[in-house]
C-alpha atoms as a PDB file:
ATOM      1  CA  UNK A   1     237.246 -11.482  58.881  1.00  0.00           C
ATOM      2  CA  UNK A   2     236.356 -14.870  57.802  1.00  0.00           C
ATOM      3  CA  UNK A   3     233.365 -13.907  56.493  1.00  0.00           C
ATOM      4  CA  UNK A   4     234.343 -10.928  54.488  1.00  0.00           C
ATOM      5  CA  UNK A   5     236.913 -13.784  52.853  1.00  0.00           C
ATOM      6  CA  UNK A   6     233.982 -15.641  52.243  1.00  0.00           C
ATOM      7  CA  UNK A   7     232.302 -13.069  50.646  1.00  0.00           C
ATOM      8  CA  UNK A   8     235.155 -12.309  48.448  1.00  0.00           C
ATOM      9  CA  UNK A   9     235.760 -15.826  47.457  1.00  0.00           C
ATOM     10  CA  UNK A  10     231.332 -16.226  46.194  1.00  0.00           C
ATOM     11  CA  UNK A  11     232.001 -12.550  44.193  1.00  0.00           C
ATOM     12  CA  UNK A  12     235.548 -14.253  42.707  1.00  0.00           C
ATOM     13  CA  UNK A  13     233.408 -17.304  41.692  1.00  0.00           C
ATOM     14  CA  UNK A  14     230.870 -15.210  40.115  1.00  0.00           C
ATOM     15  CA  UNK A  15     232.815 -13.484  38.203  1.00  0.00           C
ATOM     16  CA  UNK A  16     234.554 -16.239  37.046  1.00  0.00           C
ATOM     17  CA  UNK A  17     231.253 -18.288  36.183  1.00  0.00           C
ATOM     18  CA  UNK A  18     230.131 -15.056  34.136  1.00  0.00           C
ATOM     19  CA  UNK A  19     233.273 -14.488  32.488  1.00  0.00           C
ATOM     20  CA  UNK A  20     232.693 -18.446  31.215  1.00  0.00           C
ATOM     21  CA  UNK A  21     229.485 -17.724  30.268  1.00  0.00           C
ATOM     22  CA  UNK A  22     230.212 -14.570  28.610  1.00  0.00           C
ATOM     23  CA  UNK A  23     232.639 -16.888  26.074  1.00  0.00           C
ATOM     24  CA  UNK A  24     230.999 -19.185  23.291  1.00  0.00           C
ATOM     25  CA  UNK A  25     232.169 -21.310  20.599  1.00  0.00           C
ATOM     26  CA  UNK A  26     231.052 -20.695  16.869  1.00  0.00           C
ATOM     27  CA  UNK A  27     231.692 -24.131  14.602  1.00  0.00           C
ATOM     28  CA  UNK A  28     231.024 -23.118  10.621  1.00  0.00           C
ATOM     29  CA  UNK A  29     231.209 -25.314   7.779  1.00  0.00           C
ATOM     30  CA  UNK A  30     233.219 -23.628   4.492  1.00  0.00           C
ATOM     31  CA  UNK A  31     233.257 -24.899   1.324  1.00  0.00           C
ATOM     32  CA  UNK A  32     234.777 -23.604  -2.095  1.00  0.00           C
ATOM     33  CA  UNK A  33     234.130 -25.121  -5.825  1.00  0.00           C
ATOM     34  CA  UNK A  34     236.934 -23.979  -8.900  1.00  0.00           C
ATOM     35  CA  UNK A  35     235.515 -25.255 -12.109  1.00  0.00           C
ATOM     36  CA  UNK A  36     237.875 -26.108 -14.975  1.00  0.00           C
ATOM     37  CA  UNK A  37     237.978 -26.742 -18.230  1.00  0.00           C
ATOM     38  CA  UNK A  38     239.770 -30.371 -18.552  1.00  0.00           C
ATOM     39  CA  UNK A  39     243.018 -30.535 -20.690  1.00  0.00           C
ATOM     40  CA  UNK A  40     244.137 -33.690 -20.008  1.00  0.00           C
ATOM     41  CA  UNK A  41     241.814 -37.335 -21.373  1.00  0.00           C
ATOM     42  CA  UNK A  42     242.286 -40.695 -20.938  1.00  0.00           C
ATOM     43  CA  UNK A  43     241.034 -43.706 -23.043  1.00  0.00           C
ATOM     44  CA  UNK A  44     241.135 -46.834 -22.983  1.00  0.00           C
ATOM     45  CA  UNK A  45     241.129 -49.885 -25.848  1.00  0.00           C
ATOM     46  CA  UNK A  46     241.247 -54.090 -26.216  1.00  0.00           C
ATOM     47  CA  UNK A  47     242.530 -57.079 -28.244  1.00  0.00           C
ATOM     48  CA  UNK A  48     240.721 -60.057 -27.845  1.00  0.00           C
ATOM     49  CA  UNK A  49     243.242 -62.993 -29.211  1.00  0.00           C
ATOM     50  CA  UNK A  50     242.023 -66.575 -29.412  1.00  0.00           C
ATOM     51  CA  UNK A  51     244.372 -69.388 -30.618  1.00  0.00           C
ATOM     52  CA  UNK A  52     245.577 -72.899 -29.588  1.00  0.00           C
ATOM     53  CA  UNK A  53     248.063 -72.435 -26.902  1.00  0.00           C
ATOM     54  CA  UNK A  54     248.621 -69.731 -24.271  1.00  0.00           C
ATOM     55  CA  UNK A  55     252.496 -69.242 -26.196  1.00  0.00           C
ATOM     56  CA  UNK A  56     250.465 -68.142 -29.762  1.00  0.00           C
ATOM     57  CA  UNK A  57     247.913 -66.219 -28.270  1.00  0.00           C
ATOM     58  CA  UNK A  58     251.005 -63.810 -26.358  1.00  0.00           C
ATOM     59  CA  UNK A  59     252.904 -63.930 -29.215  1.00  0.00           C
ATOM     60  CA  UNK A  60     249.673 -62.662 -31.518  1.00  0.00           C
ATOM     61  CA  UNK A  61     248.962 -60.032 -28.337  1.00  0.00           C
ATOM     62  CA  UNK A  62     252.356 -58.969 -27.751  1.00  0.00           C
ATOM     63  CA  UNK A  63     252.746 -58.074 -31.955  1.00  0.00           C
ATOM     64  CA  UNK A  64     249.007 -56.430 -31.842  1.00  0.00           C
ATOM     65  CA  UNK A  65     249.977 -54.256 -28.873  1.00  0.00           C
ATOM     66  CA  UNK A  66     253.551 -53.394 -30.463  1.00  0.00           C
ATOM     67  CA  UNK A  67     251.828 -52.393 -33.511  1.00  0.00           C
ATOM     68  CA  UNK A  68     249.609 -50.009 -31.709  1.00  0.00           C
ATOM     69  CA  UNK A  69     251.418 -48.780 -29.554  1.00  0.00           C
ATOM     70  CA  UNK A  70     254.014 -47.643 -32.407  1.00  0.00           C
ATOM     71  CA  UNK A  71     251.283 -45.822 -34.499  1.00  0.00           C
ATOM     72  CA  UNK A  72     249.808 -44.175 -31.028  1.00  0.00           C
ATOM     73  CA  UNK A  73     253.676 -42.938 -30.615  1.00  0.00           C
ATOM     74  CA  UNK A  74     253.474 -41.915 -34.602  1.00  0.00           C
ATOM     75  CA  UNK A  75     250.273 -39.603 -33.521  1.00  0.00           C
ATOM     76  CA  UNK A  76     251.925 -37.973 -30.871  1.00  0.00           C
ATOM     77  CA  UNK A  77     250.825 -39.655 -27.644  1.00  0.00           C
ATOM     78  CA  UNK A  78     253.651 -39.939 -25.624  1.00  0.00           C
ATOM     79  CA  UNK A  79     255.231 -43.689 -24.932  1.00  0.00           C
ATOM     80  CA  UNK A  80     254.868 -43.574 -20.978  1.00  0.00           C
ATOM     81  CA  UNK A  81     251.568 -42.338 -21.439  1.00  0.00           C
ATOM     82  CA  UNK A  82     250.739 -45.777 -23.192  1.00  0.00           C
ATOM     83  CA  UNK A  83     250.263 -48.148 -19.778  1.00  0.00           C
ATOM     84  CA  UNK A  84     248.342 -52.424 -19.702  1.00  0.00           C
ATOM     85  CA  UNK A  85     245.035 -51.646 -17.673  1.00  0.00           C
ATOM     86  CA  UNK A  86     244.233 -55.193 -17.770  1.00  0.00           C
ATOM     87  CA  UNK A  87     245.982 -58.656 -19.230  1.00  0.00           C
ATOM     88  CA  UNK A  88     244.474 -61.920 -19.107  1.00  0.00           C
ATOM     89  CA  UNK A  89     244.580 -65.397 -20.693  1.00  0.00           C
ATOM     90  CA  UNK A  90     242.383 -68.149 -20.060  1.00  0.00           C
ATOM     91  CA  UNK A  91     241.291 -71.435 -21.506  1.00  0.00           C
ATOM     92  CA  UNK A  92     237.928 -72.291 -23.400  1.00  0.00           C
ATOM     93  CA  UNK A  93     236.247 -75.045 -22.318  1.00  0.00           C
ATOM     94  CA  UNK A  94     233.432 -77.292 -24.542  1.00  0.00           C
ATOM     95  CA  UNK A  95     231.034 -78.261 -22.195  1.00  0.00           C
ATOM     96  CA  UNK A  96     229.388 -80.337 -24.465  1.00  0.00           C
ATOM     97  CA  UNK A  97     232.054 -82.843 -23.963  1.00  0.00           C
ATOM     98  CA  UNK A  98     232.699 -85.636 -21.194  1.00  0.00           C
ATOM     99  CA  UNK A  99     235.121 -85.245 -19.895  1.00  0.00           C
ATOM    100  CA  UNK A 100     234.824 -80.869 -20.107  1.00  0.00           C
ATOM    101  CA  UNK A 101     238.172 -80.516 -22.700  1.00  0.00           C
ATOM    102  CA  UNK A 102     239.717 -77.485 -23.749  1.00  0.00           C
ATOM    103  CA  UNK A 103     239.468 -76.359 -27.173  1.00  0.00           C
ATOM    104  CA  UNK A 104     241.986 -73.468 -26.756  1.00  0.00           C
ATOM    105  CA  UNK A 105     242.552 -69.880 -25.248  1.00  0.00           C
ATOM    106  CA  UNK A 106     241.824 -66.581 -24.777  1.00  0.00           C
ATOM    107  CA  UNK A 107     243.667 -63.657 -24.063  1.00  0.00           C
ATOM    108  CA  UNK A 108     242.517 -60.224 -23.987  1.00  0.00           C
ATOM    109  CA  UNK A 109     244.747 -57.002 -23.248  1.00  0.00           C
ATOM    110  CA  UNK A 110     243.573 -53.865 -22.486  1.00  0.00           C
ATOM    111  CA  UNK A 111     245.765 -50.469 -23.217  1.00  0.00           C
ATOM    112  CA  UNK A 112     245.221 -47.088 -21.287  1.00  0.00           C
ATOM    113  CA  UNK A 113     246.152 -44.120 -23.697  1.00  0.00           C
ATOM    114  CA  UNK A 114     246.765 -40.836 -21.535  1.00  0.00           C
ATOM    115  CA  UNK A 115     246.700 -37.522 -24.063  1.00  0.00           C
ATOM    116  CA  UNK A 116     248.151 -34.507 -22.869  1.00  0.00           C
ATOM    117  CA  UNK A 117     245.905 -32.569 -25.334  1.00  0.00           C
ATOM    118  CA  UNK A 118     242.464 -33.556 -25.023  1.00  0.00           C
ATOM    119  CA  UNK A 119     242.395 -32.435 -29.168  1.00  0.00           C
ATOM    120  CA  UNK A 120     244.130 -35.849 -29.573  1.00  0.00           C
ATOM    121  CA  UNK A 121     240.733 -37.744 -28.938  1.00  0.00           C
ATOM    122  CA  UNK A 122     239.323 -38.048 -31.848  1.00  0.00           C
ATOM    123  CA  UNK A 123     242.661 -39.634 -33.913  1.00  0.00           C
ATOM    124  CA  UNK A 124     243.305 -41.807 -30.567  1.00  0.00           C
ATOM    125  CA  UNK A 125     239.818 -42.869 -30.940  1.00  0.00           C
ATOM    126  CA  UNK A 126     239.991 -43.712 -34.870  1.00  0.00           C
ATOM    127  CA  UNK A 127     243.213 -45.513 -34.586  1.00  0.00           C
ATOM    128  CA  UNK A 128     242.298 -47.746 -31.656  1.00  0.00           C
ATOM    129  CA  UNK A 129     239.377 -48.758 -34.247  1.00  0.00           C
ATOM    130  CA  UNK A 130     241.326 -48.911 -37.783  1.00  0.00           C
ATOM    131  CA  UNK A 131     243.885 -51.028 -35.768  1.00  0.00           C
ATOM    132  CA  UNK A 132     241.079 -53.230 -34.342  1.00  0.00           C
ATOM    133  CA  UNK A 133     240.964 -52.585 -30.911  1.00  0.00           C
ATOM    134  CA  UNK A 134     237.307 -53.257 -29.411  1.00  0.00           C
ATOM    135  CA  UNK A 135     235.655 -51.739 -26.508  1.00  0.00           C
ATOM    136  CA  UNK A 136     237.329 -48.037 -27.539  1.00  0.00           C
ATOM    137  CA  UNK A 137     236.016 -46.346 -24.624  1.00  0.00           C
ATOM    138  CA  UNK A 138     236.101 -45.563 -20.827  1.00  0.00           C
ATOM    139  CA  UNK A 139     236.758 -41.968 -21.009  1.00  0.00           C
ATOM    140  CA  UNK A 140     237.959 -39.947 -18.709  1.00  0.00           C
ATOM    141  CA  UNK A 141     238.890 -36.170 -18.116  1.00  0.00           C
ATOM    142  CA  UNK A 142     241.302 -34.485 -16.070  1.00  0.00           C
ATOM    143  CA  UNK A 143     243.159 -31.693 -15.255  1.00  0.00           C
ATOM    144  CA  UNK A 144     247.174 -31.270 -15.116  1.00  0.00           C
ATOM    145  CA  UNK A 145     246.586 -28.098 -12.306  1.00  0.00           C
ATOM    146  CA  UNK A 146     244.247 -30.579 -10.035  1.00  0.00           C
ATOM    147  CA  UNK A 147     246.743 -30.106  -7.124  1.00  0.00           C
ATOM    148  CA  UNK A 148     247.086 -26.497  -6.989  1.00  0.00           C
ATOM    149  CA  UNK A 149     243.160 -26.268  -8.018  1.00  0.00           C
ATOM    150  CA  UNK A 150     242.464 -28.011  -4.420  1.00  0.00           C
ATOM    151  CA  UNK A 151     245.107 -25.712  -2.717  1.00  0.00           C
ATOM    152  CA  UNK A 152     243.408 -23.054  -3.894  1.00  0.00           C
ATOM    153  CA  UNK A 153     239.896 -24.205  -3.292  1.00  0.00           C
ATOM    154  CA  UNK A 154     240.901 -24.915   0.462  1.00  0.00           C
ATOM    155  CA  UNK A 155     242.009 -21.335   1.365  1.00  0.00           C
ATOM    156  CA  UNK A 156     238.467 -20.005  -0.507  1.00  0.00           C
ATOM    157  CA  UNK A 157     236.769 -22.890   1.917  1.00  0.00           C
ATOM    158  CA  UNK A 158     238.631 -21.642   4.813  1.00  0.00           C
ATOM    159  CA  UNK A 159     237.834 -17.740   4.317  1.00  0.00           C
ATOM    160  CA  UNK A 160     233.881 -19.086   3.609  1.00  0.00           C
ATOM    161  CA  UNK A 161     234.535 -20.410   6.939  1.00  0.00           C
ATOM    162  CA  UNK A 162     235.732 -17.755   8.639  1.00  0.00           C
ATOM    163  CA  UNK A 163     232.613 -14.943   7.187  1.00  0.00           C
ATOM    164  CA  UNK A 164     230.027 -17.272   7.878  1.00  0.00           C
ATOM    165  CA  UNK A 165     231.319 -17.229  11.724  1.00  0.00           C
ATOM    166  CA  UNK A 166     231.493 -13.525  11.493  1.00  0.00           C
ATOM    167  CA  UNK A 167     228.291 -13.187  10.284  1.00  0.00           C
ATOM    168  CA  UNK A 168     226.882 -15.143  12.949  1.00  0.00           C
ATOM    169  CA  UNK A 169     228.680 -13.635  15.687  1.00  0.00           C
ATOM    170  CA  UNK A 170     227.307 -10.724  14.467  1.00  0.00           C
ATOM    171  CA  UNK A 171     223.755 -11.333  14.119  1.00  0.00           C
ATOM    172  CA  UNK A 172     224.108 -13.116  18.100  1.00  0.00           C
ATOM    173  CA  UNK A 173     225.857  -9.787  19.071  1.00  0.00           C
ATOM    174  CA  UNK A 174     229.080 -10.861  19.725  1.00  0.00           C
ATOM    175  CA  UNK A 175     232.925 -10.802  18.775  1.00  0.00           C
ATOM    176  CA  UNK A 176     234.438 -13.152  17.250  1.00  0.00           C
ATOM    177  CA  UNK A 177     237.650 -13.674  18.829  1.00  0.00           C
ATOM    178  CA  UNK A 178     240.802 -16.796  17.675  1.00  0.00           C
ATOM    179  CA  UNK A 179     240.031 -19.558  15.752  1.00  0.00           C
ATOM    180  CA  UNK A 180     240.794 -22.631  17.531  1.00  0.00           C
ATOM    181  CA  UNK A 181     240.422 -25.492  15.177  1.00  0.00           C
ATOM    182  CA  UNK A 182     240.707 -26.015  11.325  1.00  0.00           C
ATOM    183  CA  UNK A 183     240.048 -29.614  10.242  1.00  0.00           C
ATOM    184  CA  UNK A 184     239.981 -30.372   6.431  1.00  0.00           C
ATOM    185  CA  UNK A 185     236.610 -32.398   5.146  1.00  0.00           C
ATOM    186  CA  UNK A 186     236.982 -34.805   3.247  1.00  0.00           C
ATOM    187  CA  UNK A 187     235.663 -33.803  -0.172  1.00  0.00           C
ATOM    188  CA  UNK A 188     235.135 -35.494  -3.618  1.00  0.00           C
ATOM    189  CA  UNK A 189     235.463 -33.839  -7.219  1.00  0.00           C
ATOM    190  CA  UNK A 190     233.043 -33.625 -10.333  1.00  0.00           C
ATOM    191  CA  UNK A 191     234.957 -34.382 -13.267  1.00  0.00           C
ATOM    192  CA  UNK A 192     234.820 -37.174 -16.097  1.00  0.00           C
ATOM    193  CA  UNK A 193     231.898 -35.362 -17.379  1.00  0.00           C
ATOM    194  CA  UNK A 194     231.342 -37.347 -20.868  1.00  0.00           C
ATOM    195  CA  UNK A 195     228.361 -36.823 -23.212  1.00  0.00           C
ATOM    196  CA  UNK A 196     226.656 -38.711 -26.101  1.00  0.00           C
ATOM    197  CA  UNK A 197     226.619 -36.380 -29.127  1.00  0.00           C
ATOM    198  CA  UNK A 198     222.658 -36.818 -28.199  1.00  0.00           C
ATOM    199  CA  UNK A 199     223.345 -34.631 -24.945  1.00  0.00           C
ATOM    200  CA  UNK A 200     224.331 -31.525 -26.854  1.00  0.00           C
ATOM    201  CA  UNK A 201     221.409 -29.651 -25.902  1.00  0.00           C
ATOM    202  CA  UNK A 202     221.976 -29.945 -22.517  1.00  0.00           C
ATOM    203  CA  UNK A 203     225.295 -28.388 -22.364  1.00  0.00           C
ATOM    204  CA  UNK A 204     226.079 -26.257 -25.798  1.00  0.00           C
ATOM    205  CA  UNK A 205     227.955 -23.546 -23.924  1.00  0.00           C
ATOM    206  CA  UNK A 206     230.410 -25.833 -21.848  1.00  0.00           C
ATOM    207  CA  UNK A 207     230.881 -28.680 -23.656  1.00  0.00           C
ATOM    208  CA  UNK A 208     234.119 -29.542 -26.239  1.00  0.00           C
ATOM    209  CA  UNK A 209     232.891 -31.877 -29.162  1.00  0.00           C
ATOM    210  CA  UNK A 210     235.652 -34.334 -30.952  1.00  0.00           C
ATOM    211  CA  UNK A 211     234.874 -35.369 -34.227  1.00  0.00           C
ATOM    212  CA  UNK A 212     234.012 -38.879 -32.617  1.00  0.00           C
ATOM    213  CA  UNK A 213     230.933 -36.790 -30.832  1.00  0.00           C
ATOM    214  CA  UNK A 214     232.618 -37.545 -27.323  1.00  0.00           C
ATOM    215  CA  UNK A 215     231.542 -33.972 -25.714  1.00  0.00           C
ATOM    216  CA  UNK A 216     233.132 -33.176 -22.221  1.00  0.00           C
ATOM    217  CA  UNK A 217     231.584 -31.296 -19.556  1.00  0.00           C
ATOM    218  CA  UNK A 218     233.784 -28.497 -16.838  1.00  0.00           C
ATOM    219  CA  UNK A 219     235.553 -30.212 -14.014  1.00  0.00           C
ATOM    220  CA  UNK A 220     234.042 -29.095 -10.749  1.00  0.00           C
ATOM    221  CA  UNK A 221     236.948 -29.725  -7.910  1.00  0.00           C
ATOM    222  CA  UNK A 222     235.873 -29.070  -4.252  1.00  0.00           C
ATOM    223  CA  UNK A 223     237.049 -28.168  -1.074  1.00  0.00           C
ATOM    224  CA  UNK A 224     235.630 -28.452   2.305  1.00  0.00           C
ATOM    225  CA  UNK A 225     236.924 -27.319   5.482  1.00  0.00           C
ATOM    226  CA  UNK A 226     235.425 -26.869   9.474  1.00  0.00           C
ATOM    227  CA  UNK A 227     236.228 -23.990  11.748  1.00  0.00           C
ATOM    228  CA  UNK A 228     235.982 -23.360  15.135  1.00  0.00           C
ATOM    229  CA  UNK A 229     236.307 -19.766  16.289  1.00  0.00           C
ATOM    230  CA  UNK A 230     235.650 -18.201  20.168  1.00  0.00           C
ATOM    231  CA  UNK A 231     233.343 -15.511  20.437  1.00  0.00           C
ATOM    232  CA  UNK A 232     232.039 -13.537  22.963  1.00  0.00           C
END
């Protein structure tokens, strides 16, 4: 008796060890990219005030950036789209002095002008330079959608996922059975694509052109996801 136990319990254990065997684990990397066309630009301009006290150079700043900022709302850029991306005043030394004395300040203000229409550009552009503004520049695209675009991106990475598992469950001759994990990548995004009017050439069929020759390339958002699936 005890042995036919025995003998039951070793064909149990077998079983159990091939049944183990017999079930795998397929791990798959998907990835989706939506490309867009941006409709949303941001750019960015400075005053550079120098005076004899800290008080005049704000006050000349403050009436510079009011003055801009008015004629940017006069174009159609939107007033909470007009933020400070930098403020700063300093003094100026003469080091050819002993003792080092200060011969006045500096103050420099930077604006960040968001358009809604990326047709805007070029009068945003000529206005930050008839008002005076220097170092007109730092431009960047976006999308309004870029949320949704990444939603939408994940569930294309996540079915990419799931057919490349298929596939190789299929060329190893097995089933693929329940996923068990789903773990989000972390993933990046192509965008700010800005060309020199000299770059033309290289992208005539994507590219927008202002009148400024500021030429912006598609928006490339990406999504990247990992799967684990059984299979057997």
């Amino acid at each position: 008796m005890k042995k036919i136990i025995a003998i039951a319990l070793c064909l149990m254990l077998t079983l159990v060890g091939c049944a183990a065997l017999a079930e795998t684990e397929i791990t798959t990397v998907g990835t989706a990219v939506i490309t867009a066309t941006p409709d949303i630009v941001t750019v960015s301009g400075s005053v550079t005030v120098i005076d004899a006290s800290p008080k005049a150079v704000q006050e000349k700043m403050n009436a510079f950036i009011a003055d801009t900022t008015g004629k940017l709302v006069e174009l159609g850029v939107a007033e909470d789209d007009i933020v400070t991306g930098y403020y700063n005043t300093y003094p100026i030394y003469d080091y050819n002095q002993t003792p080092t004395a200060i011969i006045g300040y500096e103050g420099r203000h930077t604006l960040e002008i968001t358009c809604c229409d990326t047709g805007m550009l070029d009068g945003v552009l000529t206005l930050l330079a008839d008002c005076g503004m220097t170092d007109a520049g730092d431009i960047r695209y976006d999308v309004a959608a870029r949320a949704e675009l990444y939603r939408q991106a994940l569930v294309m990475a996540s079915l990419a996922a799931k057919e490349k598992a298929e596939q190789m469950a299929q060329g190893m001759g097995l089933t693929l059975g329940e996923m068990e994990t789903l773990v989000e990548n972390p993933s990046y995004t192509v965008d700010y694509t800005t060309k020199a009017a000299g770059d033309m050439a290289k992208s005539e069929g994507a590219a927008m052109d202002s009148g400024a020759g500021v030429r912006s390339g598609k928006i490339e958002i990406q999504a990247s996801v990992t799967a684990t699936f059984e299979a057997r």
